[in-house]
N, C-alpha and C. Protein backbone atom coordinates (compact mmCIF):
# COMPACT_ATOMS: atom_id res chain seq x y z
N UNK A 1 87.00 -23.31 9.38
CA UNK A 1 88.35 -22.90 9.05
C UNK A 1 89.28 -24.11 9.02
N UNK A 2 89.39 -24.61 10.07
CA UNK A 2 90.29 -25.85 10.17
C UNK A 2 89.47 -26.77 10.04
N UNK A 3 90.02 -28.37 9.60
CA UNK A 3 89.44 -29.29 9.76
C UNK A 3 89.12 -29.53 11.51
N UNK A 4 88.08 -30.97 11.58
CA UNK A 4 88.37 -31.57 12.88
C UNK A 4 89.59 -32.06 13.57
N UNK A 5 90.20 -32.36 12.38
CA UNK A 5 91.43 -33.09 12.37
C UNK A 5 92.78 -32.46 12.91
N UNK A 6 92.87 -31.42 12.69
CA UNK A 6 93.56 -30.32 12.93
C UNK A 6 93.73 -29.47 14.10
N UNK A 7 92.02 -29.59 14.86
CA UNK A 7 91.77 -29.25 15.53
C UNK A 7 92.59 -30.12 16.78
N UNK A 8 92.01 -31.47 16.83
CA UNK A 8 92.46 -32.67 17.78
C UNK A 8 93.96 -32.72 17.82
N UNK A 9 94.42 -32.18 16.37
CA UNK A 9 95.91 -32.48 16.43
C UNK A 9 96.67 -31.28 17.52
N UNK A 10 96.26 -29.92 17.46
CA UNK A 10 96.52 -28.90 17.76
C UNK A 10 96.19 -28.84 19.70
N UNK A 11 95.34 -29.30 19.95
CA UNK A 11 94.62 -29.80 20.83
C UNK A 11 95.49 -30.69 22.06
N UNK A 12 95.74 -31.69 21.52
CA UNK A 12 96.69 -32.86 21.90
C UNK A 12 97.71 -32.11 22.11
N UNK A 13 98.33 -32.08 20.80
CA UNK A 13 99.81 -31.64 20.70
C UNK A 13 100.22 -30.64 22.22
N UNK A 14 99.48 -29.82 22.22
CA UNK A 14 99.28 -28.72 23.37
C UNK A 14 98.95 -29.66 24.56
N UNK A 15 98.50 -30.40 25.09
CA UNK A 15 98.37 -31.13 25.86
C UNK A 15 99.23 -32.44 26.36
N UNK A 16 99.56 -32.79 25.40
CA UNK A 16 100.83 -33.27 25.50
C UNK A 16 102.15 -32.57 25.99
N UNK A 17 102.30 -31.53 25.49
CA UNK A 17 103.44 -30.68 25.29
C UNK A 17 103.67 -30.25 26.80
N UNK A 18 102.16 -29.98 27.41
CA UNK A 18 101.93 -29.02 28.69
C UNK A 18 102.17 -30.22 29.82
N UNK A 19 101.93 -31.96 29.25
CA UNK A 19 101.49 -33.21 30.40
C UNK A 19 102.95 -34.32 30.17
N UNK A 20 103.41 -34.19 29.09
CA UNK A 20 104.58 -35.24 29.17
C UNK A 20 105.85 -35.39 28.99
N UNK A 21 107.00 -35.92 29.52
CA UNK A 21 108.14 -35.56 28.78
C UNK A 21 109.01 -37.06 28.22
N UNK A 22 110.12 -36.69 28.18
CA UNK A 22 110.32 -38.43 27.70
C UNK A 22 110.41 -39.74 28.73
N UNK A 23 110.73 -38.85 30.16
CA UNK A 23 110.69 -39.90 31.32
C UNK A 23 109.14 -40.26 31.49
N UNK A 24 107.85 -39.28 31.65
CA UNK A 24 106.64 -39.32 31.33
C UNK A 24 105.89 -39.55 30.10
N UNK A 25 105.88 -40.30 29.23
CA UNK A 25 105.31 -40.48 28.05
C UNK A 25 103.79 -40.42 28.28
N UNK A 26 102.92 -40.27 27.57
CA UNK A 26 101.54 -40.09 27.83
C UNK A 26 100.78 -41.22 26.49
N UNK A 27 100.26 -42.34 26.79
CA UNK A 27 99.65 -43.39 26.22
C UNK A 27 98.32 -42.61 25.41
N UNK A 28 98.32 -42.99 23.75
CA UNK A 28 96.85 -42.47 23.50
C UNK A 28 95.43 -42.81 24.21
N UNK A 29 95.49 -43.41 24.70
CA UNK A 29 94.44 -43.74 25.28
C UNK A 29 94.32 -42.74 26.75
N UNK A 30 95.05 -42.09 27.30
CA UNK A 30 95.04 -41.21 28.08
C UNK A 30 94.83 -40.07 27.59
N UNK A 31 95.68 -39.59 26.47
CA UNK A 31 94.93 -38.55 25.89
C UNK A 31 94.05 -38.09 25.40
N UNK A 32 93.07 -38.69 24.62
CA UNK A 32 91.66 -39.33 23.88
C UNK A 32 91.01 -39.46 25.13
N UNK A 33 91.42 -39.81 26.46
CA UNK A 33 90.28 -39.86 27.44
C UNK A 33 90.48 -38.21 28.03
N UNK A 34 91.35 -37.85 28.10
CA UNK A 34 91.62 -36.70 28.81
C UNK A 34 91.04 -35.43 28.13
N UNK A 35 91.36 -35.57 26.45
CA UNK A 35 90.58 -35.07 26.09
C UNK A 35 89.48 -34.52 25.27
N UNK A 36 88.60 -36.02 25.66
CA UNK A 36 87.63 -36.16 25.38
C UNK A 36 87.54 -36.22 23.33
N UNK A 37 88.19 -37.41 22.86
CA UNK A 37 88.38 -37.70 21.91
C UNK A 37 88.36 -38.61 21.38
N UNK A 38 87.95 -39.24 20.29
CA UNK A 38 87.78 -40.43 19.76
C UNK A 38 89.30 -41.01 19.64
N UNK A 39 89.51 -42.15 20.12
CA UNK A 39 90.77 -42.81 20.27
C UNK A 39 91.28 -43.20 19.07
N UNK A 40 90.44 -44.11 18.49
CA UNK A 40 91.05 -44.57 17.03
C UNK A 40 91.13 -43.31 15.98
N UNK A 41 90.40 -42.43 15.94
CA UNK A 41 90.74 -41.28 14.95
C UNK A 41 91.44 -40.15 15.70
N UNK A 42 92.15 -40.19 17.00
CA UNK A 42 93.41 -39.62 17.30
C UNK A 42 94.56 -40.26 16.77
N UNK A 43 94.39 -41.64 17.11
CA UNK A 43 95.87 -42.43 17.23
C UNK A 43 96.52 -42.14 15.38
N UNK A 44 94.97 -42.16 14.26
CA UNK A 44 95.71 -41.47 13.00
C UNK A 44 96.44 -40.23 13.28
N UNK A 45 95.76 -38.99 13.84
CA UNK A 45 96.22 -37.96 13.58
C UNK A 45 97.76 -37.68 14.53
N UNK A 46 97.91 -38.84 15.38
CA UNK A 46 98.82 -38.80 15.93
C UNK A 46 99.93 -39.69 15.16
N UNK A 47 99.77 -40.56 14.78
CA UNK A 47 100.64 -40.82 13.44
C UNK A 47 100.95 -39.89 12.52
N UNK A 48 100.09 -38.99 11.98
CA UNK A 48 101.14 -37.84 11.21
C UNK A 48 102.04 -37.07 11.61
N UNK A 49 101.86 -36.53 12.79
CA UNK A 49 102.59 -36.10 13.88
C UNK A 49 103.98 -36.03 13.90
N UNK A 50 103.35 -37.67 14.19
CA UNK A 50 104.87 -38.13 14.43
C UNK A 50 106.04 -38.48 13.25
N UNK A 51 105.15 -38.76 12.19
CA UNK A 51 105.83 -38.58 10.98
C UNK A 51 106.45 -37.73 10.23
N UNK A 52 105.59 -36.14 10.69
CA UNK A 52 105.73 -35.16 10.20
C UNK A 52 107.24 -34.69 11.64
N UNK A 53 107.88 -35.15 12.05
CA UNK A 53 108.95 -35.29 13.30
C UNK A 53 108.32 -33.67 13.88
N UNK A 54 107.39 -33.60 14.17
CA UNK A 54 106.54 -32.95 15.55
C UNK A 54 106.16 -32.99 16.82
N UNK A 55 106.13 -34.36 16.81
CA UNK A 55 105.83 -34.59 18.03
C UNK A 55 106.76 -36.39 17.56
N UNK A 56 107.31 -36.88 19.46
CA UNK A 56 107.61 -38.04 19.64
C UNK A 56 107.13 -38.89 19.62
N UNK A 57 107.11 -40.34 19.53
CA UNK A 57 106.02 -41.28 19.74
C UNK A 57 107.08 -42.82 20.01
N UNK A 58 107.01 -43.23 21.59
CA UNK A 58 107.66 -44.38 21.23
C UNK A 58 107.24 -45.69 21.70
N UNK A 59 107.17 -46.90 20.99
CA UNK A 59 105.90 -47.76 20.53
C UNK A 59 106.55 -48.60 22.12
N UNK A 60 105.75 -49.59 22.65
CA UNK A 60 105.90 -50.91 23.61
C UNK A 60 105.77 -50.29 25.09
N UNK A 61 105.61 -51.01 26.11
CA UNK A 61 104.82 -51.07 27.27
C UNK A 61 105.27 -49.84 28.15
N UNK A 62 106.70 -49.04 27.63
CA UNK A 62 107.16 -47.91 28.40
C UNK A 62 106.69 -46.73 27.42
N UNK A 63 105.98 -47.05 26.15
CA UNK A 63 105.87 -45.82 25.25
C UNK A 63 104.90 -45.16 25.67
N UNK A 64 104.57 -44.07 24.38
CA UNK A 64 103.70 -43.30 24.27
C UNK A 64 104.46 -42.06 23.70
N UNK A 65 103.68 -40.68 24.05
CA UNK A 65 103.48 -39.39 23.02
C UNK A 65 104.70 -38.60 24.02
N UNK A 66 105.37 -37.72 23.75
CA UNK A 66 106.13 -36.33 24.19
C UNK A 66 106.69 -35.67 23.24
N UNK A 67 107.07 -33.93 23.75
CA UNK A 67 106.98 -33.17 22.37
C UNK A 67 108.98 -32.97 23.34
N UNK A 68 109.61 -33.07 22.08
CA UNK A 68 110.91 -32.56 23.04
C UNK A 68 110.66 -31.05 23.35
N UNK A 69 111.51 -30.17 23.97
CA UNK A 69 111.81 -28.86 24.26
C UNK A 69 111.92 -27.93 23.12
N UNK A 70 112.80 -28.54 22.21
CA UNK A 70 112.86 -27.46 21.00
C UNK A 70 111.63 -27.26 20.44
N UNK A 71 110.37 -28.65 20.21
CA UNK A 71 109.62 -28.88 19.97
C UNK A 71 108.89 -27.75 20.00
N UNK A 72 108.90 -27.77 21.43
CA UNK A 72 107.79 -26.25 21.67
C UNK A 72 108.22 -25.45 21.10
N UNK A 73 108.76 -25.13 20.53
CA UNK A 73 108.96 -23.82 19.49
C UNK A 73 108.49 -23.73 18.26
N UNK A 74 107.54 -24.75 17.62
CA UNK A 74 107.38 -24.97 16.47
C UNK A 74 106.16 -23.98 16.65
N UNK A 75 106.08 -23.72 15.32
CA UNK A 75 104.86 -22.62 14.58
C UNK A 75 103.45 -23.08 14.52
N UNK A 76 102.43 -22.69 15.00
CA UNK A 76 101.07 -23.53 14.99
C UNK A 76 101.19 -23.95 13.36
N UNK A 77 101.35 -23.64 12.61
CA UNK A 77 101.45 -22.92 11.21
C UNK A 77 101.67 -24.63 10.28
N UNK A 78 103.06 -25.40 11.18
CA UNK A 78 103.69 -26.28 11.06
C UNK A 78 102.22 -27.37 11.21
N UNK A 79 102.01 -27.47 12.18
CA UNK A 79 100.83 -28.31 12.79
C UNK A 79 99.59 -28.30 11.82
N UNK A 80 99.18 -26.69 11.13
CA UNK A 80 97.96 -27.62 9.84
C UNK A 80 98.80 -28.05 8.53
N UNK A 81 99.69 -27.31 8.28
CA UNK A 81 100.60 -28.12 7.04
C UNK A 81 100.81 -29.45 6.73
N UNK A 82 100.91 -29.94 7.94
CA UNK A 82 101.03 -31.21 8.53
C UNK A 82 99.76 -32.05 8.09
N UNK A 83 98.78 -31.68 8.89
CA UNK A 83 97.21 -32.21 8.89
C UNK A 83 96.29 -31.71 7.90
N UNK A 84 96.11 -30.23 7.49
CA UNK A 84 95.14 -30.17 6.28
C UNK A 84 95.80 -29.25 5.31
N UNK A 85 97.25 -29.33 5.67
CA UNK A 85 97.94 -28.54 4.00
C UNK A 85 97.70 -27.02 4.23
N UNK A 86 98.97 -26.28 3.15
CA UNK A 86 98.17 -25.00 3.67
C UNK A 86 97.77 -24.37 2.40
N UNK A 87 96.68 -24.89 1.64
CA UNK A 87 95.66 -24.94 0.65
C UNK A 87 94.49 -23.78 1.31
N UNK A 88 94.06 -23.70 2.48
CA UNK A 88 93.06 -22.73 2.95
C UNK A 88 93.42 -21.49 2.31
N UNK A 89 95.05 -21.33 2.51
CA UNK A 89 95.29 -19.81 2.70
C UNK A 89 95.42 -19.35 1.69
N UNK A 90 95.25 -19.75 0.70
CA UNK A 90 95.28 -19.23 -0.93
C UNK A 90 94.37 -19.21 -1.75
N UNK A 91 93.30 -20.46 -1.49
CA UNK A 91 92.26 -21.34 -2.34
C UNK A 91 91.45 -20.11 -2.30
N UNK A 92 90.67 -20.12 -3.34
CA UNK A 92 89.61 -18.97 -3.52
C UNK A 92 88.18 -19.53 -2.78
N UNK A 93 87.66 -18.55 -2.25
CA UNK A 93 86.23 -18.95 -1.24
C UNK A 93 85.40 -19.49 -1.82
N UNK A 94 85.40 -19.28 -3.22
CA UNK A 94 83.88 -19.36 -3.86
C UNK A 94 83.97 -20.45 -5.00
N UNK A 95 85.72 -20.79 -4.42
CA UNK A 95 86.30 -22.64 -5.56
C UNK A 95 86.22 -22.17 -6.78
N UNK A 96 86.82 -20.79 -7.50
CA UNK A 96 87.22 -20.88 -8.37
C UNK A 96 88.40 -20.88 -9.02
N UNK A 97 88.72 -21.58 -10.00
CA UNK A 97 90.28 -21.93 -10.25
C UNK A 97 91.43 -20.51 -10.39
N UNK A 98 90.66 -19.81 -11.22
CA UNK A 98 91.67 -18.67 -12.17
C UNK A 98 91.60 -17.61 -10.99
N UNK A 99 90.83 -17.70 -9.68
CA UNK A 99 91.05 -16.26 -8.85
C UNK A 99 92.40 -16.15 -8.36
N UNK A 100 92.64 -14.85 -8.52
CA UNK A 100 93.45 -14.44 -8.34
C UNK A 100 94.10 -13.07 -7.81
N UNK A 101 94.76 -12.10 -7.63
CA UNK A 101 95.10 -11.03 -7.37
C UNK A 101 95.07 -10.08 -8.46
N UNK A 102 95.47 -10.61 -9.59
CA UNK A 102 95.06 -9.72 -10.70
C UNK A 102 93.86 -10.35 -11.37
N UNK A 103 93.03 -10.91 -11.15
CA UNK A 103 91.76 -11.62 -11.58
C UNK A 103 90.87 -12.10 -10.35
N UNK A 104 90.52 -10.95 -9.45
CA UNK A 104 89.60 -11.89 -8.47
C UNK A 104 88.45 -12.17 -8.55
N UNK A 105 87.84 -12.91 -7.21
CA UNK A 105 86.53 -13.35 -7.81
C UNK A 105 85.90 -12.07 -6.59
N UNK A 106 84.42 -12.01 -6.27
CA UNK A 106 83.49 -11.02 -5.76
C UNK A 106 84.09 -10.91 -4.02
N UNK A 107 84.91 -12.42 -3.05
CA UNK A 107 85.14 -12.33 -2.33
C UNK A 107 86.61 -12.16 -1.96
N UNK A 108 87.53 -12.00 -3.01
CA UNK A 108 88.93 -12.23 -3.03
C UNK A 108 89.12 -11.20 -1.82
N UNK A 109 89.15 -9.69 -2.10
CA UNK A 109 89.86 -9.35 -1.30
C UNK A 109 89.23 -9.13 0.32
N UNK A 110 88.27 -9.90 0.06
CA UNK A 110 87.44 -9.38 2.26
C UNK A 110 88.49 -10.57 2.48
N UNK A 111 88.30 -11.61 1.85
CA UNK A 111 88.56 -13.09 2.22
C UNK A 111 90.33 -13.11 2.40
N UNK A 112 90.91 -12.15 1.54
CA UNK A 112 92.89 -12.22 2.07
C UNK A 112 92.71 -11.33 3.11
N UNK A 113 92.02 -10.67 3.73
CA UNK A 113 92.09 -9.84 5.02
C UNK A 113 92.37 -11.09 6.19
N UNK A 114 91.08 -11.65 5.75
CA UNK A 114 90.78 -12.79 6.89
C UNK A 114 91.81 -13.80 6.84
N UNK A 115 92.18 -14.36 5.79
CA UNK A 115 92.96 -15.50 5.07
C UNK A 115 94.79 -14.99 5.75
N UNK A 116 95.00 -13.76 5.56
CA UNK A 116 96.48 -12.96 6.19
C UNK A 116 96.32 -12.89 7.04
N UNK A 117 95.55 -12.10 8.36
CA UNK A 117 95.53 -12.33 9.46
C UNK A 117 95.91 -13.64 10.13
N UNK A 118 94.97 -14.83 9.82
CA UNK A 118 95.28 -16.09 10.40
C UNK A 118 96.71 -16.48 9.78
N UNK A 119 97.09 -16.56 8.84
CA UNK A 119 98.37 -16.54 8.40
C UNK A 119 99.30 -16.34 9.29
N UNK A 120 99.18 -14.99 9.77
CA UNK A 120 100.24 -14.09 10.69
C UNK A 120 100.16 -14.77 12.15
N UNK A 121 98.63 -15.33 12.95
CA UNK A 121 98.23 -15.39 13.87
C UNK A 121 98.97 -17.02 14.01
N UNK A 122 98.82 -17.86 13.08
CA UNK A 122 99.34 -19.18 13.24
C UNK A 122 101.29 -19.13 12.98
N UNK A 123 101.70 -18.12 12.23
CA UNK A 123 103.10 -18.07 11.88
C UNK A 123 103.64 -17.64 13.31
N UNK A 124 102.85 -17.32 13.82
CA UNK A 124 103.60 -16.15 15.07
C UNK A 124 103.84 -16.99 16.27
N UNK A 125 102.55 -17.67 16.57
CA UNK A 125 102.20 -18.28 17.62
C UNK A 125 102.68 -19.96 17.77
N UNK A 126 103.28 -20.44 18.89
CA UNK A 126 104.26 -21.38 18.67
C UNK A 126 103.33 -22.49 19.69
N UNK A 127 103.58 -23.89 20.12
CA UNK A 127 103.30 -24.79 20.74
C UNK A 127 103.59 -24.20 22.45
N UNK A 128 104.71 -23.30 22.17
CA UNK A 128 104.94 -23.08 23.93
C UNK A 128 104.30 -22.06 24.40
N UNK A 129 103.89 -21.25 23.85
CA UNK A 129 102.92 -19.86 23.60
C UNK A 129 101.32 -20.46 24.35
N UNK A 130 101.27 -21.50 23.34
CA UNK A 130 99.56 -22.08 23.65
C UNK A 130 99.74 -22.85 25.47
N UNK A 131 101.00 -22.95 25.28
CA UNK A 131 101.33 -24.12 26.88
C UNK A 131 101.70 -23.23 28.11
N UNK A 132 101.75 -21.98 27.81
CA UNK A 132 102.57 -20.91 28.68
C UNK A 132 101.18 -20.26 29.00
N UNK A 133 100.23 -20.32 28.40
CA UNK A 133 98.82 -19.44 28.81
C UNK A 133 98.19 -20.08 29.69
N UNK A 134 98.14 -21.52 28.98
CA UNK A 134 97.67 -22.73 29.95
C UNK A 134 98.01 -22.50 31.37
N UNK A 135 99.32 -22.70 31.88
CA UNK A 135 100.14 -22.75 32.81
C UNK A 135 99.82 -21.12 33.70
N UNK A 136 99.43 -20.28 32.71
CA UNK A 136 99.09 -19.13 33.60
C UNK A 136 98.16 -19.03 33.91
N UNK A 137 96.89 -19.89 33.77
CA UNK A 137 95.16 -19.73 34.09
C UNK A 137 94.67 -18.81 32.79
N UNK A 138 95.06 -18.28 31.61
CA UNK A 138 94.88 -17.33 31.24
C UNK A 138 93.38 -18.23 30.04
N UNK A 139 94.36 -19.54 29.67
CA UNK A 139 93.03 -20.31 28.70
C UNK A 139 93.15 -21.86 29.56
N UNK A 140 92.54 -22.44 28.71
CA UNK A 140 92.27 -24.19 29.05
C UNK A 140 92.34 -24.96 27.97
N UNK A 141 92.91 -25.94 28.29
CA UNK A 141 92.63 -26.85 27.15
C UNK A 141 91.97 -28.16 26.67
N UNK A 142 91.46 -28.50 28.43
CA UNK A 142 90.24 -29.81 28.16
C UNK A 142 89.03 -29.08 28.75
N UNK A 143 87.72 -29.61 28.81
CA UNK A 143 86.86 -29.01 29.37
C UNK A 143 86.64 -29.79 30.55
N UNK A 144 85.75 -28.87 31.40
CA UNK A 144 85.62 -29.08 32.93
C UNK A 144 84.80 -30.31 33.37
């Protein structure tokens, strides 16, 4: 469904969000160790991030990653737009160009069941949502 990429971003972001603030900045290299991630292909996906003004990032010996407060309010939704576009939620399963709603192809409509749901599930669900479960024991977000 998602890329890897997306994944790590979503991942972090949430981990960050839940571990740093701007007096606490959190160094990539802490996060990539924390959780359990390739450093140099975080520190990209953490450059979009920060480009995409999602998350903070501030460079020299006091820097590193924090999400401000409002931050947490952003839409998971925001976070693959960001990293793998939101091309999933439309693209036809079976890569053909002309599918469509009035022209589908054999999987169009199982596949907008599945394709709307996550839609709804990522529009709904915010950065503080994923950090508020955390905080309750309810999920996890590095492994043991």
């Amino acid at each position: 469904m998602l890329s890897k990429s997306c994944e790590y971003a979503m991942r972090s972001i949430v981990f960050v969000a839940k571990n740093a603030t701007i007096d606490q900045k959190m160094g990539i290299k802490a996060i990539a160790e924390e959780l359990d991630l390739p450093t140099p292909y975080l520190g990209k996906i953490l450059q979009k991030l920060t480009g995409g003004k999602i998350l903070e990032g501030v460079k020299g010996p006091r820097g590193g990653f924090y999400l401000k407060d409002e931050s947490k309010d952003i839409k998971l939704i925001r976070i693959i737009e960001e990293i793998d576009g939101l091309e999933f939620f439309s693209k036809c399963g079976m890569g053909m160009h002309e599918c469509s709603e009035t022209r589908p192809c054999p999987l169009h409509n199982d596949l907008k069941v599945f394709r709307d749901g996550l839609w709804k599930l990522y529009n709904a669900r915010s950065i503080r949502d994923l950090v508020d479960s955390i905080e309750s024991g309810t999920s996890f977000i590095k492994n043991a």
